[in-house]
C-alpha atoms as a PDB file:
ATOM      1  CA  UNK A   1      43.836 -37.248 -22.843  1.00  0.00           C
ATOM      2  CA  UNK A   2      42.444 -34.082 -21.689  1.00  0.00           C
ATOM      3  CA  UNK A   3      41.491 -34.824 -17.718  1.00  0.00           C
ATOM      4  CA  UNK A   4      39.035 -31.905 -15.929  1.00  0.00           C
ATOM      5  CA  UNK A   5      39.639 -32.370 -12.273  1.00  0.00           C
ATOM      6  CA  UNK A   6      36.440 -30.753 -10.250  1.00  0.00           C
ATOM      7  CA  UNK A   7      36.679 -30.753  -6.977  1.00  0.00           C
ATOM      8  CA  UNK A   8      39.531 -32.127  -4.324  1.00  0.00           C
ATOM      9  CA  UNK A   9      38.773 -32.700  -0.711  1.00  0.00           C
ATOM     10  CA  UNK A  10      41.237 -33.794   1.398  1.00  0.00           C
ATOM     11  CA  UNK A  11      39.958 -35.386   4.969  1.00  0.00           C
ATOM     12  CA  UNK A  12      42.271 -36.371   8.023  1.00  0.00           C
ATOM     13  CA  UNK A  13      40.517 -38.214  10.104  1.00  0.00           C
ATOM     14  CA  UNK A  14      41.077 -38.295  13.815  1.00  0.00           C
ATOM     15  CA  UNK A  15      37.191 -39.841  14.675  1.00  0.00           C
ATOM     16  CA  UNK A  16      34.230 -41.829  13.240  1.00  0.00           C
ATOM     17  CA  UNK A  17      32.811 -40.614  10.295  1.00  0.00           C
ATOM     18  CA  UNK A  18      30.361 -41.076   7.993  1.00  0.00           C
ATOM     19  CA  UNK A  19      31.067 -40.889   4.177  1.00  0.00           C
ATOM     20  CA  UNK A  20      28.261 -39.178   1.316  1.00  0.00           C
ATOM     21  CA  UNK A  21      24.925 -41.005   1.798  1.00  0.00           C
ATOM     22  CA  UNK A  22      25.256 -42.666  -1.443  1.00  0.00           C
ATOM     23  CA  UNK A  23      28.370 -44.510  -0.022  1.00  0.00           C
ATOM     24  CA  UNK A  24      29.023 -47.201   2.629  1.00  0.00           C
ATOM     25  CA  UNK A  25      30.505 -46.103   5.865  1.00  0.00           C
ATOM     26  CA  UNK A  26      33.808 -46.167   6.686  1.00  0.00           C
ATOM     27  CA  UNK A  27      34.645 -46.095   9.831  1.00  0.00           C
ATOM     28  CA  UNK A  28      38.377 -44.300  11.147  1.00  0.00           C
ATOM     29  CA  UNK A  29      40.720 -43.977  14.095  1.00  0.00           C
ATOM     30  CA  UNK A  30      43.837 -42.632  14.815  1.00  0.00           C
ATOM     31  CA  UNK A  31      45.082 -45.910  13.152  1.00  0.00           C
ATOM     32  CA  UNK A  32      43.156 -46.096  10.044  1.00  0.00           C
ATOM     33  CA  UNK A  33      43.506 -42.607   8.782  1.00  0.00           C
ATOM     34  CA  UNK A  34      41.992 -41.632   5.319  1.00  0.00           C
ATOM     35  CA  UNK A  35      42.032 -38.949   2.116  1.00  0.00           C
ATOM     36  CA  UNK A  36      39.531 -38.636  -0.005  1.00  0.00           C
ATOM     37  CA  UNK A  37      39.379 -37.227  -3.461  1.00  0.00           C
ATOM     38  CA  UNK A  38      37.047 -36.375  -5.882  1.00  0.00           C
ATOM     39  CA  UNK A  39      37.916 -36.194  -9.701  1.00  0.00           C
ATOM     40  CA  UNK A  40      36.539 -36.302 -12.807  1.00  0.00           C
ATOM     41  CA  UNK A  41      38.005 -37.238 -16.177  1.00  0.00           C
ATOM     42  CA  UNK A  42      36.912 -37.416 -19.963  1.00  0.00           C
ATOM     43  CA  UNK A  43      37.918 -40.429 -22.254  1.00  0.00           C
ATOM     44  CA  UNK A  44      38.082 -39.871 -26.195  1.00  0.00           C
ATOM     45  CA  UNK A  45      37.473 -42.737 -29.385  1.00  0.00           C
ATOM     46  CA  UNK A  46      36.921 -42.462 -32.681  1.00  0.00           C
ATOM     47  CA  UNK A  47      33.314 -42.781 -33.557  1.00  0.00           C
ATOM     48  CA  UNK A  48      32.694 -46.083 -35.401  1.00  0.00           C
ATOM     49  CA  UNK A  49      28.913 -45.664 -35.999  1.00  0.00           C
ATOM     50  CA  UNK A  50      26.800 -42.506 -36.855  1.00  0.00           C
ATOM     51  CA  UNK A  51      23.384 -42.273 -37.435  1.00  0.00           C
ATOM     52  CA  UNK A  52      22.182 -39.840 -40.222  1.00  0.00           C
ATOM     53  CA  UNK A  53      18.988 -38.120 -40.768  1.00  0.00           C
ATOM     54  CA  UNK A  54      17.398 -38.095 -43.768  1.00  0.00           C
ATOM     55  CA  UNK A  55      13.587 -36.410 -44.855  1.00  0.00           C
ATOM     56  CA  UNK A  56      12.068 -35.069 -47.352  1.00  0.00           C
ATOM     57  CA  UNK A  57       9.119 -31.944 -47.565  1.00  0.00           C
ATOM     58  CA  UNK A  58       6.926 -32.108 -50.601  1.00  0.00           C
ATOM     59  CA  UNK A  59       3.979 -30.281 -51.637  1.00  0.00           C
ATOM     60  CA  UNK A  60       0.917 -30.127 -53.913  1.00  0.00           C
ATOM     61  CA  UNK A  61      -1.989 -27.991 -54.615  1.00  0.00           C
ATOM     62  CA  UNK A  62      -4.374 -30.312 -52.793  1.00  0.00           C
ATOM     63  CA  UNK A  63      -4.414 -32.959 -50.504  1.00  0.00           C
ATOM     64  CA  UNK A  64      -4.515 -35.825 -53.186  1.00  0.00           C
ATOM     65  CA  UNK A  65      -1.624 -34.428 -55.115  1.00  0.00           C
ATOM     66  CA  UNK A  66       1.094 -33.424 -52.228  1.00  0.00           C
ATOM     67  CA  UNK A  67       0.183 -37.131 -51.341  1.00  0.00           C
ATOM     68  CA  UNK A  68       0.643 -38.754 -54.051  1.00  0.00           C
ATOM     69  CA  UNK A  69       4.308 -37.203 -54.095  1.00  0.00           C
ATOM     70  CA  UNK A  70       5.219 -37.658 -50.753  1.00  0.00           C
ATOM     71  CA  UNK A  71       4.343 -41.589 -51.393  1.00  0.00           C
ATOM     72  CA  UNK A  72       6.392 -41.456 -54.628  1.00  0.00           C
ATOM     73  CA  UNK A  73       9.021 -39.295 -53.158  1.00  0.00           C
ATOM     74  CA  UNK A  74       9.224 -41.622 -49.679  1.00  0.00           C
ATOM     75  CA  UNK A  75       9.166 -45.024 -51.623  1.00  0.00           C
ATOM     76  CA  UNK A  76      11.786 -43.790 -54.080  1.00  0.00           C
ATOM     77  CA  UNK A  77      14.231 -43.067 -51.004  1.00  0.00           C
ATOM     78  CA  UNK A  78      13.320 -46.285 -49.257  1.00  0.00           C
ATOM     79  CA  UNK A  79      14.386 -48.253 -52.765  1.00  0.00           C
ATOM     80  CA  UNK A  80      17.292 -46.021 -53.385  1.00  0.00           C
ATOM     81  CA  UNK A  81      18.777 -47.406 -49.268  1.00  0.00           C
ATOM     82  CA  UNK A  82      17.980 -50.793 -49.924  1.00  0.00           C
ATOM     83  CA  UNK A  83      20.193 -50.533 -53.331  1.00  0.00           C
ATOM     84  CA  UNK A  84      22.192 -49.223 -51.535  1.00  0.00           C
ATOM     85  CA  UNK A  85      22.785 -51.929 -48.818  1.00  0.00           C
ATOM     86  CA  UNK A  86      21.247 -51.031 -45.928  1.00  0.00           C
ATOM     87  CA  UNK A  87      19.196 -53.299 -43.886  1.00  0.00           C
ATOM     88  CA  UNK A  88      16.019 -52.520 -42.764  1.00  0.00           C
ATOM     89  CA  UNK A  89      16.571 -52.513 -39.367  1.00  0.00           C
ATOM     90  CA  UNK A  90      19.312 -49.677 -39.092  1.00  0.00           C
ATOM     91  CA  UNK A  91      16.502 -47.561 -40.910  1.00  0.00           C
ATOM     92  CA  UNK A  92      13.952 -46.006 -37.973  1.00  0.00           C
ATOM     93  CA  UNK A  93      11.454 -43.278 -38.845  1.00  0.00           C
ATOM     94  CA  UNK A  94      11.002 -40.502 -36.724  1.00  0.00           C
ATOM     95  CA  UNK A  95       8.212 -38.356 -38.287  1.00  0.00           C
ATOM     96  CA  UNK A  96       5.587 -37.993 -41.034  1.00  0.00           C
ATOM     97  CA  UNK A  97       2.770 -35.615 -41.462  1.00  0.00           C
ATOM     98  CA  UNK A  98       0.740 -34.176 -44.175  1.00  0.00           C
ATOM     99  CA  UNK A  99      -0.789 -30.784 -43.413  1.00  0.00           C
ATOM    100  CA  UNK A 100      -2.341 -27.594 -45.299  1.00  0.00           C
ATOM    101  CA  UNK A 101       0.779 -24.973 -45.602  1.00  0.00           C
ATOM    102  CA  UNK A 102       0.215 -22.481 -42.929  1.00  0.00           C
ATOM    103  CA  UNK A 103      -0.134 -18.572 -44.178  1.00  0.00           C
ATOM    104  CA  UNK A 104       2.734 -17.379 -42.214  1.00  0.00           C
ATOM    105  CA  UNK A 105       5.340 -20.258 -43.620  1.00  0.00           C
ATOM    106  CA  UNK A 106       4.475 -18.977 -47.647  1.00  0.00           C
ATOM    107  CA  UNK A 107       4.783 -15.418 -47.586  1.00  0.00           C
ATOM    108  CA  UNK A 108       8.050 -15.350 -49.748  1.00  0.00           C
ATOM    109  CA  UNK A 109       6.537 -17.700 -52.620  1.00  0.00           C
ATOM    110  CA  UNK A 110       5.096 -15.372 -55.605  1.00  0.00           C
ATOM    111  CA  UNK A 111       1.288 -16.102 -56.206  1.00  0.00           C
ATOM    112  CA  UNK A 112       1.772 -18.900 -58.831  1.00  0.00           C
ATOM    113  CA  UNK A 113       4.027 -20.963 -55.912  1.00  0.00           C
ATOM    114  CA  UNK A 114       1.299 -20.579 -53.334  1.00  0.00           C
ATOM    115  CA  UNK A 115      -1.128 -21.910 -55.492  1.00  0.00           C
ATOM    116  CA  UNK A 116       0.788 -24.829 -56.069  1.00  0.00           C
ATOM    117  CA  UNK A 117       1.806 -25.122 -52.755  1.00  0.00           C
ATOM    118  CA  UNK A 118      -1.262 -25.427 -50.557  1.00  0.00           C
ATOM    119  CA  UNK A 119      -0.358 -28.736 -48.748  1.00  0.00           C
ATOM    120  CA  UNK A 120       2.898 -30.542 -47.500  1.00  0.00           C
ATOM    121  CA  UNK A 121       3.816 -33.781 -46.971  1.00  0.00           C
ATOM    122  CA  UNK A 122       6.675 -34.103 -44.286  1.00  0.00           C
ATOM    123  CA  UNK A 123       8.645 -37.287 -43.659  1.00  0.00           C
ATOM    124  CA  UNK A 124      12.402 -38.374 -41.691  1.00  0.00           C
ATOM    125  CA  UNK A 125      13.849 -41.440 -40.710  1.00  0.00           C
ATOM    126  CA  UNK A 126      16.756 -42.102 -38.511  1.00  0.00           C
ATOM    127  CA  UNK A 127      19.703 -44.127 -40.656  1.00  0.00           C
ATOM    128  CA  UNK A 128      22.358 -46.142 -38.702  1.00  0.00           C
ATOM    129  CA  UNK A 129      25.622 -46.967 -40.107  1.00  0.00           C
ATOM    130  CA  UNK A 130      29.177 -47.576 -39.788  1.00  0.00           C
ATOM    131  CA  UNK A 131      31.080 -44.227 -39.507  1.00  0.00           C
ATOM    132  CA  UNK A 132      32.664 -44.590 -42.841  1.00  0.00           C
ATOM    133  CA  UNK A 133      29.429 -45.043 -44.672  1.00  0.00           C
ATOM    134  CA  UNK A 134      27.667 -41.774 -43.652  1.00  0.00           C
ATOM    135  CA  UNK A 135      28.434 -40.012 -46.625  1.00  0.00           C
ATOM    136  CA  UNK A 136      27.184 -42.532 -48.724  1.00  0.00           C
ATOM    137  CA  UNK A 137      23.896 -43.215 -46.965  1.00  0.00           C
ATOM    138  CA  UNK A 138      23.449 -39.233 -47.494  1.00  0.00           C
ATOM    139  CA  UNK A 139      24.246 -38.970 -50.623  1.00  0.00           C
ATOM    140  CA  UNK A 140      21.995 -42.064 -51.656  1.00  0.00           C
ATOM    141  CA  UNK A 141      19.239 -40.823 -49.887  1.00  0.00           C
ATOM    142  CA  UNK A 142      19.633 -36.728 -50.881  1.00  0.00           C
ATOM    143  CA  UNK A 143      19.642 -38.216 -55.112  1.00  0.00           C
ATOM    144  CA  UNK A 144      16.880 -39.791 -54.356  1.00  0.00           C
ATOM    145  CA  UNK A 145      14.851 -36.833 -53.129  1.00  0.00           C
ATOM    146  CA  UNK A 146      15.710 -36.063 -49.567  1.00  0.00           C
ATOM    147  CA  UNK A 147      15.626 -32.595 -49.733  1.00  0.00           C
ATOM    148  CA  UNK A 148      16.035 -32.128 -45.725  1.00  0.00           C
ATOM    149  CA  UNK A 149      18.910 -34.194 -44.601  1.00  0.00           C
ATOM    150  CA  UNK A 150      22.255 -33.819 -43.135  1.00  0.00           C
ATOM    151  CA  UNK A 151      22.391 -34.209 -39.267  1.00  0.00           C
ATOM    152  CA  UNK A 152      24.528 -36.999 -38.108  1.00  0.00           C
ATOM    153  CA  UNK A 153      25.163 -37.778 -34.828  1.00  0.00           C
ATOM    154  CA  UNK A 154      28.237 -39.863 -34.134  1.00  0.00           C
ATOM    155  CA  UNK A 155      28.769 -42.418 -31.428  1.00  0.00           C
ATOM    156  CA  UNK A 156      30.821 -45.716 -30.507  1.00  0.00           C
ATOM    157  CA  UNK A 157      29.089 -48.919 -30.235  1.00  0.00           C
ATOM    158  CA  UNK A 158      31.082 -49.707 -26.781  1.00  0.00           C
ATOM    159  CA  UNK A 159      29.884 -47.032 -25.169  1.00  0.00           C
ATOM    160  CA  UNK A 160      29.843 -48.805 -21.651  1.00  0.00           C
ATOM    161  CA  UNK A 161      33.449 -49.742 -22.736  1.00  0.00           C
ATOM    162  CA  UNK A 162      34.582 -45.872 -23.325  1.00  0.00           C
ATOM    163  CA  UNK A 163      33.088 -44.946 -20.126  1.00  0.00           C
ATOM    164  CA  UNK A 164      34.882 -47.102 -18.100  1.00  0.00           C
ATOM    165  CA  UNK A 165      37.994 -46.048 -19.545  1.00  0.00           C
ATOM    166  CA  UNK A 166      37.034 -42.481 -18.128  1.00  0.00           C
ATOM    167  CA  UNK A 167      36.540 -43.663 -14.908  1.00  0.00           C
ATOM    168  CA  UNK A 168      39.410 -45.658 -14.779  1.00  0.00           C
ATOM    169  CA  UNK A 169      41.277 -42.459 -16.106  1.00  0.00           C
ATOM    170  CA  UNK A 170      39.682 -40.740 -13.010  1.00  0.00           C
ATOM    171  CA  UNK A 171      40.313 -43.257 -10.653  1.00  0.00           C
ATOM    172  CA  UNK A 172      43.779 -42.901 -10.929  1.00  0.00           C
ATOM    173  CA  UNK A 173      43.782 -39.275 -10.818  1.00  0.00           C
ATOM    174  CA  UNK A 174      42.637 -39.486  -7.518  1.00  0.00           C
ATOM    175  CA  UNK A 175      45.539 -41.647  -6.935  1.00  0.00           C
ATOM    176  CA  UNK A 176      48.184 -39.202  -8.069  1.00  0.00           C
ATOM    177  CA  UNK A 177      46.105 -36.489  -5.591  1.00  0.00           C
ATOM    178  CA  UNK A 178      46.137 -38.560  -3.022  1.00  0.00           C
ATOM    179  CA  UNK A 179      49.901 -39.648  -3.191  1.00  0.00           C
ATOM    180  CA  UNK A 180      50.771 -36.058  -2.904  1.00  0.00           C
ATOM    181  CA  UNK A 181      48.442 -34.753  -0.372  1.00  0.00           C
ATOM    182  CA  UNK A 182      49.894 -37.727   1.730  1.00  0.00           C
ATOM    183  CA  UNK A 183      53.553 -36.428   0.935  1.00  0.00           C
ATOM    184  CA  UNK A 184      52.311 -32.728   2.275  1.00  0.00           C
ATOM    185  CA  UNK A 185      51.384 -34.638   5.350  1.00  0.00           C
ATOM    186  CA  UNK A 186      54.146 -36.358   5.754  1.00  0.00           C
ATOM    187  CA  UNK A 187      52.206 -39.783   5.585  1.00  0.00           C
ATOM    188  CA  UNK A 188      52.440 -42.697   3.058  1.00  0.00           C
ATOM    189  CA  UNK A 189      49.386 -43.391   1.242  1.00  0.00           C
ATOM    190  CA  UNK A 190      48.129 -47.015   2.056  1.00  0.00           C
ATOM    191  CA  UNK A 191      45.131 -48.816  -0.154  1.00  0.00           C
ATOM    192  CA  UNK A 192      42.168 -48.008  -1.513  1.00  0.00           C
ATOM    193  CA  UNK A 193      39.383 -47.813   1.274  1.00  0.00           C
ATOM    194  CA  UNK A 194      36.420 -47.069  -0.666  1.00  0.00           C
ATOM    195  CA  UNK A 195      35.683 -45.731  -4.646  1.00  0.00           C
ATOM    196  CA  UNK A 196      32.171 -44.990  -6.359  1.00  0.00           C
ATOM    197  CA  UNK A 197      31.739 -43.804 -10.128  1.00  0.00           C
ATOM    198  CA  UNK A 198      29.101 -41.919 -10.948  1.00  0.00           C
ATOM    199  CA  UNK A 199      28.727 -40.718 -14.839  1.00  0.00           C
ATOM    200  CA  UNK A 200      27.285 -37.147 -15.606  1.00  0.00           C
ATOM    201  CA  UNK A 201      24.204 -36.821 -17.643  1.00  0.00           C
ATOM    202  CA  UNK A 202      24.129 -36.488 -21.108  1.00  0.00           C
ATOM    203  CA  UNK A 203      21.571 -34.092 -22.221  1.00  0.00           C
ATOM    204  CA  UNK A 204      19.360 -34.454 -25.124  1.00  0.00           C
ATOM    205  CA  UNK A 205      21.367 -33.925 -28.485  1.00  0.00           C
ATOM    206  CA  UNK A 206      19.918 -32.030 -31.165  1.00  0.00           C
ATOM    207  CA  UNK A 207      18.143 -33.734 -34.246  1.00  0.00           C
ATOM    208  CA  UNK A 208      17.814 -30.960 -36.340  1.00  0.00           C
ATOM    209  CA  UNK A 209      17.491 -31.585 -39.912  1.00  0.00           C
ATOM    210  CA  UNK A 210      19.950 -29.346 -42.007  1.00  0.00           C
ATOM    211  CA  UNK A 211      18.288 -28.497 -45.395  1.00  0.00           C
ATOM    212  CA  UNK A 212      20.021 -30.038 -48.666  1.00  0.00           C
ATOM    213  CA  UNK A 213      18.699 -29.798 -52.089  1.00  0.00           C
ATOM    214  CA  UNK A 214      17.228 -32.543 -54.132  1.00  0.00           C
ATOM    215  CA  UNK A 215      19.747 -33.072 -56.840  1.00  0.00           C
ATOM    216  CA  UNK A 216      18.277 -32.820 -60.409  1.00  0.00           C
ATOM    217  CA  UNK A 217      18.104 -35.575 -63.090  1.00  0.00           C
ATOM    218  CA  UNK A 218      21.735 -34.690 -64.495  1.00  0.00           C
ATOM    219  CA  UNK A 219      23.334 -34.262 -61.661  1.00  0.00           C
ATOM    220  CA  UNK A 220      23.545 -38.134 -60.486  1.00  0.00           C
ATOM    221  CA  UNK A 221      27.550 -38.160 -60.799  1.00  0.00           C
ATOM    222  CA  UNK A 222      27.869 -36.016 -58.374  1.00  0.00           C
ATOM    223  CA  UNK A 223      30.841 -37.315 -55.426  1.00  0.00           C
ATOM    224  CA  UNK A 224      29.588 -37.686 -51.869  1.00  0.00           C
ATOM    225  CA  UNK A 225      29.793 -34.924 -49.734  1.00  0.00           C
ATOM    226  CA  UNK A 226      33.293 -35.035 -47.219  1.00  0.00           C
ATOM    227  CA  UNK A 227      32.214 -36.190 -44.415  1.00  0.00           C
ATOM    228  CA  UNK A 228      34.764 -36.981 -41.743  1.00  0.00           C
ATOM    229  CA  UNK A 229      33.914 -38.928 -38.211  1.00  0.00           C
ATOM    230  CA  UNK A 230      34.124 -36.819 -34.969  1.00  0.00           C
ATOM    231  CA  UNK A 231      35.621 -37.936 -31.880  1.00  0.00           C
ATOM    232  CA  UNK A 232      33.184 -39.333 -29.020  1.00  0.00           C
ATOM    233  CA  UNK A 233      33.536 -38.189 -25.373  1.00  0.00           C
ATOM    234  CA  UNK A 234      32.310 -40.298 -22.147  1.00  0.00           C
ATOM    235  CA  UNK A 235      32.461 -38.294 -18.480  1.00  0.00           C
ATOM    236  CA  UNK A 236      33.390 -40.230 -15.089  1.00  0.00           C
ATOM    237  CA  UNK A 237      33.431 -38.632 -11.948  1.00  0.00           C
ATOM    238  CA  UNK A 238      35.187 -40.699  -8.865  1.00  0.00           C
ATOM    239  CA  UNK A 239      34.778 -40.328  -5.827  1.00  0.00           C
ATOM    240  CA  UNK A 240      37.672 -42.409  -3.770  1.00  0.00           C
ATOM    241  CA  UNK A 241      39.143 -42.886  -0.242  1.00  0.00           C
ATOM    242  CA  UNK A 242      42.701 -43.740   0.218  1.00  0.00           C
ATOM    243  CA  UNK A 243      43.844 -45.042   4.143  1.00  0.00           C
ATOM    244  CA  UNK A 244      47.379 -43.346   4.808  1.00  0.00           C
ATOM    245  CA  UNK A 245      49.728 -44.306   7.646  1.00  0.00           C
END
């Protein structure tokens, strides 16, 4: 597994010192030398749950009428998921809206379209599912009218699990450091003094929503897309503090 190692500091202490303020301190002498090392290491799974986007944008030459299709179009994809096995609960929505089309968001559509398309009705939900069945869910919900779907974000349902693994991984990288700084100083490395974990932020992931076209009436036959799982990453940075003698 692929291991990014950050920063190293190696410390021989001859007098009391004090250790980062978000540790304890350690106290050392001329008989309870230290090393300390800083690492940090990534851990890898297979993702075993994704959650897939799904929406739809409908419109209508008034109010009453892009309504009236968003409600058939939204109900119609609700049915089509629970036929499809889904439970309610893995199904979250995220946005709906109906709104009069904006002048700078038509100016492609010929003069019939624009007439017909004065008002939108936006909807997306959030669908969470086993890794394997993301394809399906897609597919289920894109034949039944959810014309803007496709993002999927992957993830592992242990994800406390995975990123212990990486710190672990981490942890004894700073080991291996430390067991040869101590050989370039002639010293054999004794226990573990002190060790804190700290695990790098994620930032926000992206939910955008990657257009897909509704699939007409004769096209129902039509195979899932292929959709294989990614891999899932967790970050651990250690900070440690090995005694040597």
């Amino acid at each position: 597994m692929p291991i990014r190692l950050q920063t190293i500091t190696a410390v021989l202490f001859l007098a009391a010192v004090t250790v980062p303020s978000h540790a304890q301190q350690i106290v050392v002498s001329k008989d309870n030398r230290t090393i300390a090392v800083t690492t940090s290491a990534d851990a890898h799974a297979d993702a075993d749950t994704v959650t897939v986007q799904i929406g739809f944008l409908a419109y209508g030459a008034d109010q009453d009428s892009a309504y009236a299709l968003g409600s058939k179009t939204s109900n119609a994809i609700a049915a089509a998921l629970k036929s499809a096995g889904v439970p309610p609960d893995a199904i979250e929505s995220e946005s709906q809206s109906i709104a009069h089309v904006q002048q700078y968001g038509n100016q492609e559509w010929t003069p019939a379209e624009k007439a017909e398309r004065k008002f939108q009705v936006q909807q997306s939900w959030n669908v969470k599912t086993a890794a394997a069945n993301g394809a399906r869910v897609l597919d289920v919900a894109i034949k039944a009218g959810a014309n803007q779907s496709g993002q999927m974000i992957w993830s592992v349902a242990d994800h406390d699990g995975l990123q212990a693994k990486a710190a672990k991984l981490a942890l004894e990288r700073a080991r291996q450091i430390a067991q040869q700084m101590a050989a370039g100083l002639n010293a054999t490395l004794g226990p573990l003094v002190y060790a804190s974990n700290e695990a790098p932020a994620r930032g926000p992931q992206p939910l955008m929503m990657a257009k897909a076209v509704m699939a007409p009436p004769q096209a129902q036959a039509v195979e899932p897309l292929s959709v294989s799982a990614q891999k899932v990453s967790a970050s651990a940075t250690v900070y440690a503090v090995f005694s040597i003698q």
